[in-house]
N, C-alpha and C. Protein backbone atom coordinates (compact mmCIF):
# COMPACT_ATOMS: atom_id res chain seq x y z
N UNK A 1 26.95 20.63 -7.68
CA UNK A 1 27.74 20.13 -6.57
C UNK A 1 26.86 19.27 -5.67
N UNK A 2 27.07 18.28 -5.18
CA UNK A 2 26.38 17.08 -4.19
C UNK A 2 26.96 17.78 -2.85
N UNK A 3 25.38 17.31 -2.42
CA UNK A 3 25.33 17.86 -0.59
C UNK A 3 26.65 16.53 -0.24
N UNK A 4 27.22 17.34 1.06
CA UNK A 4 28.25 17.02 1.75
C UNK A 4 27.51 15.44 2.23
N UNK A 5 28.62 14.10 2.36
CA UNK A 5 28.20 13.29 2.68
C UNK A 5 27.37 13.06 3.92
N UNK A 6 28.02 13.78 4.83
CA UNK A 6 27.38 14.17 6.25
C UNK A 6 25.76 13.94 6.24
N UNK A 7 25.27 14.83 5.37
CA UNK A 7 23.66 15.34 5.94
C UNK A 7 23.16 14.46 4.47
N UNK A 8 23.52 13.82 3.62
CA UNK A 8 22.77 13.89 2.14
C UNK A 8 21.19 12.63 2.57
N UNK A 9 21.77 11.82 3.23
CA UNK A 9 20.99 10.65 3.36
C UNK A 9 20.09 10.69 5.03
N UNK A 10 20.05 12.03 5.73
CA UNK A 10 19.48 12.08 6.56
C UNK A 10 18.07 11.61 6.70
N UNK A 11 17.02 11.99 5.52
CA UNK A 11 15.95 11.49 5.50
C UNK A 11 15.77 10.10 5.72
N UNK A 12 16.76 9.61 4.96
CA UNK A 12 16.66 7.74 4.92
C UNK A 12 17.28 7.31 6.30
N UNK A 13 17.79 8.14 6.85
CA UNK A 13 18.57 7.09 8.62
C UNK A 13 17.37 8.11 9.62
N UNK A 14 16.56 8.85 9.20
CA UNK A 14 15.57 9.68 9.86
C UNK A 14 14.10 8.79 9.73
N UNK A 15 14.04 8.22 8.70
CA UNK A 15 12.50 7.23 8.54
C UNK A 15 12.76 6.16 8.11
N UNK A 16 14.12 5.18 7.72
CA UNK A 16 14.51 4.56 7.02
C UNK A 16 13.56 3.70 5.53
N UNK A 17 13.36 5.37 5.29
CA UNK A 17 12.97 4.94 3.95
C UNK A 17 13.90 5.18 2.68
N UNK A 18 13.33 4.60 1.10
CA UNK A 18 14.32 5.20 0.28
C UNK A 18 13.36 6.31 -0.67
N UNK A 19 13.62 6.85 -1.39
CA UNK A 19 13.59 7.89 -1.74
C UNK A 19 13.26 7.60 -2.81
N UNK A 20 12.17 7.70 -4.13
CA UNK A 20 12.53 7.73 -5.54
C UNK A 20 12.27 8.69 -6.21
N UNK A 21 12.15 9.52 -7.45
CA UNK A 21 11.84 10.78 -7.82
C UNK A 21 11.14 10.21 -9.49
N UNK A 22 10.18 11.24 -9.85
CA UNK A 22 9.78 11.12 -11.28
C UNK A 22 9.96 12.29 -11.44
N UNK A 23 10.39 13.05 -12.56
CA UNK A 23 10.23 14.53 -13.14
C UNK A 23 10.59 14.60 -14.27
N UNK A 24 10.12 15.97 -14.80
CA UNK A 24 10.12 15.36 -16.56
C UNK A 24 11.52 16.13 -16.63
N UNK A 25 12.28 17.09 -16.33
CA UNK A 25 13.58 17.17 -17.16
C UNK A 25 14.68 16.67 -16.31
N UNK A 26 15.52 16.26 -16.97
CA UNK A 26 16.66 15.64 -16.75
C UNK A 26 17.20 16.75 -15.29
N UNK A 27 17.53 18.11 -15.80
CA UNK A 27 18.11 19.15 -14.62
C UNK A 27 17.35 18.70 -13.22
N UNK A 28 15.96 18.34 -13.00
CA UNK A 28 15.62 17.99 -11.97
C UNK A 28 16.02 16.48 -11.28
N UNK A 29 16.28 15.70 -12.18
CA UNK A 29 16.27 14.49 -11.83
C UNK A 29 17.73 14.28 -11.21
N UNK A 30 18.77 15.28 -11.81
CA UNK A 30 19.94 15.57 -10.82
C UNK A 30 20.00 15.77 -9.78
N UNK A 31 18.93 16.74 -9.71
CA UNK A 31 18.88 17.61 -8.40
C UNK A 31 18.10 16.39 -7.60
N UNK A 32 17.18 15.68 -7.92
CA UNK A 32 16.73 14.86 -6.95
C UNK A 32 17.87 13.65 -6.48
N UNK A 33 19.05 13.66 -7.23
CA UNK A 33 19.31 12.61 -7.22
C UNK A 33 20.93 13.26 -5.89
N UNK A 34 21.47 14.45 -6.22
CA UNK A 34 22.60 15.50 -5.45
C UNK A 34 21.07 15.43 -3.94
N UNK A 35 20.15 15.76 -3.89
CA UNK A 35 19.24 15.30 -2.42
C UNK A 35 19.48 14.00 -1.85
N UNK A 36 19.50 13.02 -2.83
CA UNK A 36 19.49 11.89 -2.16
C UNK A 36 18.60 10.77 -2.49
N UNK A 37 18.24 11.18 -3.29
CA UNK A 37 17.08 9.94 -3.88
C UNK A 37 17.97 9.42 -4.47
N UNK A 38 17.68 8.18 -4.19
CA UNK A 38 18.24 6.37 -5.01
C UNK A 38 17.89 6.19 -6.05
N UNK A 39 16.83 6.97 -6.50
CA UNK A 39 16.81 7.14 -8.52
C UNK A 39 15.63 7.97 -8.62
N UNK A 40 16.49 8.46 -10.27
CA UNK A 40 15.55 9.92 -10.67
C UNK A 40 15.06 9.34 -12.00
N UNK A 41 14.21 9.77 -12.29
CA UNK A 41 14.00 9.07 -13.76
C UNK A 41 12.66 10.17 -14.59
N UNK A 42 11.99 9.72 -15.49
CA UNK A 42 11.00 10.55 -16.04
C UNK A 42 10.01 10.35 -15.36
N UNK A 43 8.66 11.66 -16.16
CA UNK A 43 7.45 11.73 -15.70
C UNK A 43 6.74 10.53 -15.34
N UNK A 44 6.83 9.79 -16.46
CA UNK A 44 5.92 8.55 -16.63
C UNK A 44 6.81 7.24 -16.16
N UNK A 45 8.39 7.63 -16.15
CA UNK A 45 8.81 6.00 -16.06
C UNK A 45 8.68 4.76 -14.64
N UNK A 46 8.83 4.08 -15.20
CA UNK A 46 8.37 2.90 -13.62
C UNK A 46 9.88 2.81 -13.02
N UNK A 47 9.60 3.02 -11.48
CA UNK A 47 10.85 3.14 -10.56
C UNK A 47 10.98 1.50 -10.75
N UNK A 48 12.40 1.42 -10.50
CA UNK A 48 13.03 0.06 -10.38
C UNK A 48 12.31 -0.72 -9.48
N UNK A 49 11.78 -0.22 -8.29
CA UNK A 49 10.93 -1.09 -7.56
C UNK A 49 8.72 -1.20 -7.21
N UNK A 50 8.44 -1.32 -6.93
CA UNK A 50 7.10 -1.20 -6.57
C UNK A 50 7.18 -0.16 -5.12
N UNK A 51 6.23 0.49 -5.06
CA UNK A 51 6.55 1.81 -3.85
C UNK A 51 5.48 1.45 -2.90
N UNK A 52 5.35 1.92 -1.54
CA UNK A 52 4.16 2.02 -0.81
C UNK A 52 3.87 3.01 -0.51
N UNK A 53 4.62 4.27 -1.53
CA UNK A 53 3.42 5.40 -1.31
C UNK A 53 4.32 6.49 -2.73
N UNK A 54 3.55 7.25 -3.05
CA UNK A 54 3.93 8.23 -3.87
C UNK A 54 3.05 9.69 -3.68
N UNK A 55 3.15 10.70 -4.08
CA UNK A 55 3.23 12.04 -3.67
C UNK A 55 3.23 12.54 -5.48
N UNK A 56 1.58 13.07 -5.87
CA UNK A 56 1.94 13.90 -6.98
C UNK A 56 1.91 15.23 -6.83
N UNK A 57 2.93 16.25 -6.91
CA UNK A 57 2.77 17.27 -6.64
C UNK A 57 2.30 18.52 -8.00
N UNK A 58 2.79 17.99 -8.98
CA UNK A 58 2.09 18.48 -9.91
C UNK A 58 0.72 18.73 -10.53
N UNK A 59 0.55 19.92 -11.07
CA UNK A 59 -0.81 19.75 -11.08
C UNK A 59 -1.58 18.79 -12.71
N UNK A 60 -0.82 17.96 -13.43
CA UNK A 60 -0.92 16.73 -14.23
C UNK A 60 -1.98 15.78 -14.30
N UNK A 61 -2.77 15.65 -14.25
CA UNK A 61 -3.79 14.91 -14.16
C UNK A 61 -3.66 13.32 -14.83
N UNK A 62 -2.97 13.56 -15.96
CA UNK A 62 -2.19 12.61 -16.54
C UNK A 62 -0.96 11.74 -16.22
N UNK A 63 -0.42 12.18 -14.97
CA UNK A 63 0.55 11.54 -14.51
C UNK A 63 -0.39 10.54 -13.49
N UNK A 64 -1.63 10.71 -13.19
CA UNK A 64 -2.06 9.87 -11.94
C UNK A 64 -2.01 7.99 -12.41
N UNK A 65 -2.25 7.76 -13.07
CA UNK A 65 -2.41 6.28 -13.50
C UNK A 65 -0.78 5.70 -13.89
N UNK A 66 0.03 6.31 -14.19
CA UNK A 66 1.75 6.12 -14.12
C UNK A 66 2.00 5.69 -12.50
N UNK A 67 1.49 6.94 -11.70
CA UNK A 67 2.11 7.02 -10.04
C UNK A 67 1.35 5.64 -9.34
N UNK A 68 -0.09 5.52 -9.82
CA UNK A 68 -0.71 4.51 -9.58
C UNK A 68 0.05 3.06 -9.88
N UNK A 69 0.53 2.79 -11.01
CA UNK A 69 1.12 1.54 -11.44
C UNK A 69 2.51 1.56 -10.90
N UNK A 70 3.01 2.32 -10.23
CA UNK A 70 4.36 2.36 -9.76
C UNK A 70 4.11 1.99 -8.60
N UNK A 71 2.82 1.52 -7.72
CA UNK A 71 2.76 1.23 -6.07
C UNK A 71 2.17 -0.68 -6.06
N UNK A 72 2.69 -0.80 -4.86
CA UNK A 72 2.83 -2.44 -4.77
C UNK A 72 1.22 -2.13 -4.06
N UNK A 73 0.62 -3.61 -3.55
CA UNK A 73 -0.34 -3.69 -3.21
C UNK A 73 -0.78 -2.98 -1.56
N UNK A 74 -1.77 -2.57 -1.41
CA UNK A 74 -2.36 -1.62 -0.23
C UNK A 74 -1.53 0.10 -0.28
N UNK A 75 -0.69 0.35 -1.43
CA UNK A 75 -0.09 1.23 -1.86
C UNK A 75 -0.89 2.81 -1.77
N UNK A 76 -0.58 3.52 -0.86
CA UNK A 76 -0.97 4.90 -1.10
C UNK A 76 -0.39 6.16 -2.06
N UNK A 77 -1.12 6.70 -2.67
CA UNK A 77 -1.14 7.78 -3.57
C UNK A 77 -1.66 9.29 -2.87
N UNK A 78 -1.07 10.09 -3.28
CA UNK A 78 -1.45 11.19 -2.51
C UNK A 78 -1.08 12.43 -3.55
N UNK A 79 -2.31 13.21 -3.75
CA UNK A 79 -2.46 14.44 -4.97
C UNK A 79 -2.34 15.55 -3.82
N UNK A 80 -0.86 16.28 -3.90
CA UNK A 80 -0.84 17.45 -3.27
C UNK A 80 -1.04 19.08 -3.63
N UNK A 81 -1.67 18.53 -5.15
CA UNK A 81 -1.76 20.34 -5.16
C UNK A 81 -2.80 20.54 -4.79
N UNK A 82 -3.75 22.31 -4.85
CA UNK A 82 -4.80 22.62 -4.70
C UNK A 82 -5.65 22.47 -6.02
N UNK A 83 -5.41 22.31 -7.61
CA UNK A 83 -6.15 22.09 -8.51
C UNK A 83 -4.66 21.57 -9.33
N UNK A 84 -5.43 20.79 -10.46
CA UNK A 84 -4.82 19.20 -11.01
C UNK A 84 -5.76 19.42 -12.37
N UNK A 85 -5.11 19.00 -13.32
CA UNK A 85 -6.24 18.79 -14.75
C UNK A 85 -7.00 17.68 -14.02
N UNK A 86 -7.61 17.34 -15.33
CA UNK A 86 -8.49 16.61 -15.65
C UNK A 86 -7.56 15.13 -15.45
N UNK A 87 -8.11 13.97 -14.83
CA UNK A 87 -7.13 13.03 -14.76
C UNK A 87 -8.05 11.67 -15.86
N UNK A 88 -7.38 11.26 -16.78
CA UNK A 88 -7.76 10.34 -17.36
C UNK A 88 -8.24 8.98 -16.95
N UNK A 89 -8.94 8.41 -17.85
CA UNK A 89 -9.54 7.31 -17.21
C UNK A 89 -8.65 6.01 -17.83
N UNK A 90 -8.56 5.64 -16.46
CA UNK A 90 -7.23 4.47 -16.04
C UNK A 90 -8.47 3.17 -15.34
N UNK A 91 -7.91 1.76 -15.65
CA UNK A 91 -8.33 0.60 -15.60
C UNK A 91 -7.80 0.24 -13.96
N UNK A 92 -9.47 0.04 -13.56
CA UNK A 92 -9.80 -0.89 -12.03
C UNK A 92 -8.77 -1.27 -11.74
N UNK A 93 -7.76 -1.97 -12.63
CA UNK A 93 -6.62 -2.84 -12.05
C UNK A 93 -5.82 -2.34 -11.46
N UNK A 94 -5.85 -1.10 -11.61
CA UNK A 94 -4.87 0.19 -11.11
C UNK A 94 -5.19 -0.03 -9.24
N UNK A 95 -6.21 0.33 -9.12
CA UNK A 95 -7.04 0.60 -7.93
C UNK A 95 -6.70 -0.58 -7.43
N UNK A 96 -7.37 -1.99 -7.65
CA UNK A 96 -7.48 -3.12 -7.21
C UNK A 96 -6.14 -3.56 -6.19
N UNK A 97 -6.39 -4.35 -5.41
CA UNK A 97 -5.45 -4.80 -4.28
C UNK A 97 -5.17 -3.74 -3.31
N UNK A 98 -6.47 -2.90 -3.20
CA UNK A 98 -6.33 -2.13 -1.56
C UNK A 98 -5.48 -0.54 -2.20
N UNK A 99 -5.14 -0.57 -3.04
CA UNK A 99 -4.45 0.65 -3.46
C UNK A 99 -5.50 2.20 -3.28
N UNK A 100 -4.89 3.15 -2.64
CA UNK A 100 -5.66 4.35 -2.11
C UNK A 100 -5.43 5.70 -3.22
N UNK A 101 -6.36 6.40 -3.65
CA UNK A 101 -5.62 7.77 -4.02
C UNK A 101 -6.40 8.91 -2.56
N UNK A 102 -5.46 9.64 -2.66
CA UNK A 102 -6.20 10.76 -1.62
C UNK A 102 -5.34 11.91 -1.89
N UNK A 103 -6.62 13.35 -1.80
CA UNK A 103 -6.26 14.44 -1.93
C UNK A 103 -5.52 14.83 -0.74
N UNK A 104 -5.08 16.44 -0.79
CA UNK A 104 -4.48 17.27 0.34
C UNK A 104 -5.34 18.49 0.13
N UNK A 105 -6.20 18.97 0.45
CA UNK A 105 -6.87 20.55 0.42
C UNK A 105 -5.96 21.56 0.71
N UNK A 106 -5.86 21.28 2.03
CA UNK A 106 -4.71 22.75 2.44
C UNK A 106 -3.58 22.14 3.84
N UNK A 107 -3.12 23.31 4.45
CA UNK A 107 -2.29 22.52 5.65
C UNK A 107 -2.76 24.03 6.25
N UNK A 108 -2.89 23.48 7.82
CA UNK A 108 -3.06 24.56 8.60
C UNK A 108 -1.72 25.39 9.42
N UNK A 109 -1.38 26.24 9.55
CA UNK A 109 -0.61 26.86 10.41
C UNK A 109 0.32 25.78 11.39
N UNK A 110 -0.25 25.15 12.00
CA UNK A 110 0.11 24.03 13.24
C UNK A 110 1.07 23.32 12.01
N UNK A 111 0.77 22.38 10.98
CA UNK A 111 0.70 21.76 10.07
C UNK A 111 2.34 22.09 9.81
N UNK A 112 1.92 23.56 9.17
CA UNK A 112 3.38 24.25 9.19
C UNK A 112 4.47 24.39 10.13
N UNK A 113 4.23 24.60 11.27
CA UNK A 113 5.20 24.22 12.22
C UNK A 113 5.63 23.11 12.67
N UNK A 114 5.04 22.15 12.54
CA UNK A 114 5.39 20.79 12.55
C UNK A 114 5.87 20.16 11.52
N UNK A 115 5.95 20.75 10.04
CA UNK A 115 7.08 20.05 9.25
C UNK A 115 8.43 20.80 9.12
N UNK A 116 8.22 22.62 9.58
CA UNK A 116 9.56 22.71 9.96
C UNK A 116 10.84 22.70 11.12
N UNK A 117 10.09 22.01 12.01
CA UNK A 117 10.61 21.20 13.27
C UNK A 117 11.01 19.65 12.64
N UNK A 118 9.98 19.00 11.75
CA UNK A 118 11.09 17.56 11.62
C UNK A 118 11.93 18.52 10.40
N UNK A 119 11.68 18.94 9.65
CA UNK A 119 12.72 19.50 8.46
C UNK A 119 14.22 19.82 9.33
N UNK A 120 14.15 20.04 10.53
CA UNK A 120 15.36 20.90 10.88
C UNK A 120 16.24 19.81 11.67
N UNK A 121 14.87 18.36 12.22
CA UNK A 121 15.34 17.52 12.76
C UNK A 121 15.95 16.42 11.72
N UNK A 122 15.57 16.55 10.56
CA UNK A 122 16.22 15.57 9.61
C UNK A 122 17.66 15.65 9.57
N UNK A 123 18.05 16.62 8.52
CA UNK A 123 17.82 18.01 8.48
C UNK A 123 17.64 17.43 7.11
N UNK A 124 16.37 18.42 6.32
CA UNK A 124 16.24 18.61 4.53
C UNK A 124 16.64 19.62 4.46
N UNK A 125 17.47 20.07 3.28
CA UNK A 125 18.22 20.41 2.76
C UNK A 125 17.53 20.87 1.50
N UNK A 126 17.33 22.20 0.71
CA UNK A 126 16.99 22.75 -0.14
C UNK A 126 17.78 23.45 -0.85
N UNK A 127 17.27 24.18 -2.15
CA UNK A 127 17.81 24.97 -3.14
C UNK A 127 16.85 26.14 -3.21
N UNK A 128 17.42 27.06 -2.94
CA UNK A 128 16.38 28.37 -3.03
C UNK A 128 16.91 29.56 -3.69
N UNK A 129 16.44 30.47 -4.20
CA UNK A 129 16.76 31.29 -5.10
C UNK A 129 16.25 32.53 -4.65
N UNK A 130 16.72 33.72 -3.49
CA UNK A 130 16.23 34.90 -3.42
C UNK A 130 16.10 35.82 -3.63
N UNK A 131 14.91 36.20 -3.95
CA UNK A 131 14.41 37.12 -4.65
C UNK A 131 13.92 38.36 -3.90
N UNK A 132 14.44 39.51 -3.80
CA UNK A 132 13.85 41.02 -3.55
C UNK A 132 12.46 41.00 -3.76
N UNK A 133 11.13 41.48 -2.56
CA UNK A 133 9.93 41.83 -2.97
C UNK A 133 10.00 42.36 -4.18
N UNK A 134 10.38 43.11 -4.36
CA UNK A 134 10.27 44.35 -6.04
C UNK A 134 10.89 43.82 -7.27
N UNK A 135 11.17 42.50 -6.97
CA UNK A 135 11.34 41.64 -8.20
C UNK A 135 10.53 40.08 -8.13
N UNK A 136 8.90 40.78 -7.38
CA UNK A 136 8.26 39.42 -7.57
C UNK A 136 8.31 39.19 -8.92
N UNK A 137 8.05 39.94 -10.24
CA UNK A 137 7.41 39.73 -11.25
C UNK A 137 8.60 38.52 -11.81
N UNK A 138 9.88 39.31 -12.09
CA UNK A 138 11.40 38.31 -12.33
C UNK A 138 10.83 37.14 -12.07
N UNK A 139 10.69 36.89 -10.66
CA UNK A 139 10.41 35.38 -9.71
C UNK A 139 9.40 34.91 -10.76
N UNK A 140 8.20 35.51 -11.12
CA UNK A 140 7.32 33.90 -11.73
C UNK A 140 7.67 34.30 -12.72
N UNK A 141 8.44 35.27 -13.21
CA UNK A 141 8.75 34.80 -14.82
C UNK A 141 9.72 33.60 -14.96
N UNK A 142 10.84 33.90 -14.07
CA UNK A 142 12.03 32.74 -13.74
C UNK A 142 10.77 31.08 -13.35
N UNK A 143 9.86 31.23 -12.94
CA UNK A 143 9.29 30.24 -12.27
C UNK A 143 8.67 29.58 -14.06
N UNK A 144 8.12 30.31 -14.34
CA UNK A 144 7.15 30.37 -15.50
C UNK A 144 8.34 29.78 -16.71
N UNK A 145 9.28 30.13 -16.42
CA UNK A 145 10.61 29.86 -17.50
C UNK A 145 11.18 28.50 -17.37
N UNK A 146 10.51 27.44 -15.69
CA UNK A 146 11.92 27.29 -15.14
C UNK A 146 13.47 27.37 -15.24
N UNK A 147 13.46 28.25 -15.07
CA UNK A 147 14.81 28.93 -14.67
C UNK A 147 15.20 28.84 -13.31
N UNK A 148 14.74 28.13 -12.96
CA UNK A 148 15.22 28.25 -11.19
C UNK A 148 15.55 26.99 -10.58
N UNK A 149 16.57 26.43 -10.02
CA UNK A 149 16.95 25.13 -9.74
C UNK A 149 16.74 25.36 -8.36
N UNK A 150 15.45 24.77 -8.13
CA UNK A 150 14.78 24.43 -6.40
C UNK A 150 13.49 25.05 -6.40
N UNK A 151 13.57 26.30 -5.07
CA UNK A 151 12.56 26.92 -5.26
C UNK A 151 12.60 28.71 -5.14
N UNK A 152 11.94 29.13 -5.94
CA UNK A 152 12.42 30.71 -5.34
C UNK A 152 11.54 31.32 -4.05
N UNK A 153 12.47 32.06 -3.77
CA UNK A 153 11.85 32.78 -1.98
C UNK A 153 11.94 34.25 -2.26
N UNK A 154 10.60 35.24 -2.40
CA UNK A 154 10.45 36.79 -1.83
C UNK A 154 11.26 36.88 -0.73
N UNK A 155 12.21 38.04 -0.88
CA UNK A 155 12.55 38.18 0.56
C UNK A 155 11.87 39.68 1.14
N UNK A 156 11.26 39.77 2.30
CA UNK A 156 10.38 41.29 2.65
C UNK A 156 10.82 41.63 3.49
N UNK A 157 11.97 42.84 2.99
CA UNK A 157 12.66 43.47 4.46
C UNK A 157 11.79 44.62 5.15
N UNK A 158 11.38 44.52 6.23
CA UNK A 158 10.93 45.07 6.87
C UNK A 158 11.16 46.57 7.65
């Protein structure tokens, strides 16, 4: 089911940017697409346009020189996990014309409260799947399976 017209495109009238998505199965590329992204496509494929920034969140090492050739010139790249394979060796031309890669180590506390204050001011909109403490194991098996359309959440009643 697609988010209500109301809120779907908040991000884009919130930064007026557009949105594009890479992911390797099709089920996600829906889901990026019911969020609001203007196109979903595969791991490796080239978005319809040249980007000025991309976001790998996977830990792929092999996807970096794809995300690289998908950005126009002075183009930023940004590796958000905490460990990533091994990333292959990709041609200067990649780099060339001012193009950046840069890691993310961690986010601090502050960090955290400040993306769920704009999150609420957008508003983003998620898929979550909750899960009982006493069925962490379920959770990364479901995770480990993907089996889970979004993200799953422990819930710890207190």
């Amino acid at each position: 089911m697609a988010p209500p017209a109301t809120w779907r495109f908040k991000w884009r009238e919130h930064w007026g940017v557009e949105v594009y998505a890479s992911t390797r199965d099709p089920r996600h590329q829906a889901l990026a697409k019911e969020l609001g992204a203007l196109w979903a496509g595969g791991t490796l494929d080239a978005p319809p346009k040249k980007l000025d920034a991309a976001i790998v969140f996977a830990p792929a090492g092999e996807i970096v020189p794809a995300a690289l050739a998908s950005l126009k010139k002075g183009g930023r790249l940004i590796l958000g996990g905490i460990h990533m394979s091994d990333i292959p060796s990709f041609s200067y031309n990649l780099l060339y014309q001012e193009r950046t890669i840069r890691s993310v180590a961690n986010n601090t506390r502050e960090d955290g409260a400040q993306f769920l204050q704009l999150a609420a001011e957008i508003p983003v909109r998620t898929h979550v799947q909750v899960f009982p403490l006493a069925e962490a194991n379920q959770a990364l098996n479901a995770l480990k399976n993907d089996a889970i359309r979004g993200a799953a959440v422990l819930r710890v009643n207190s």
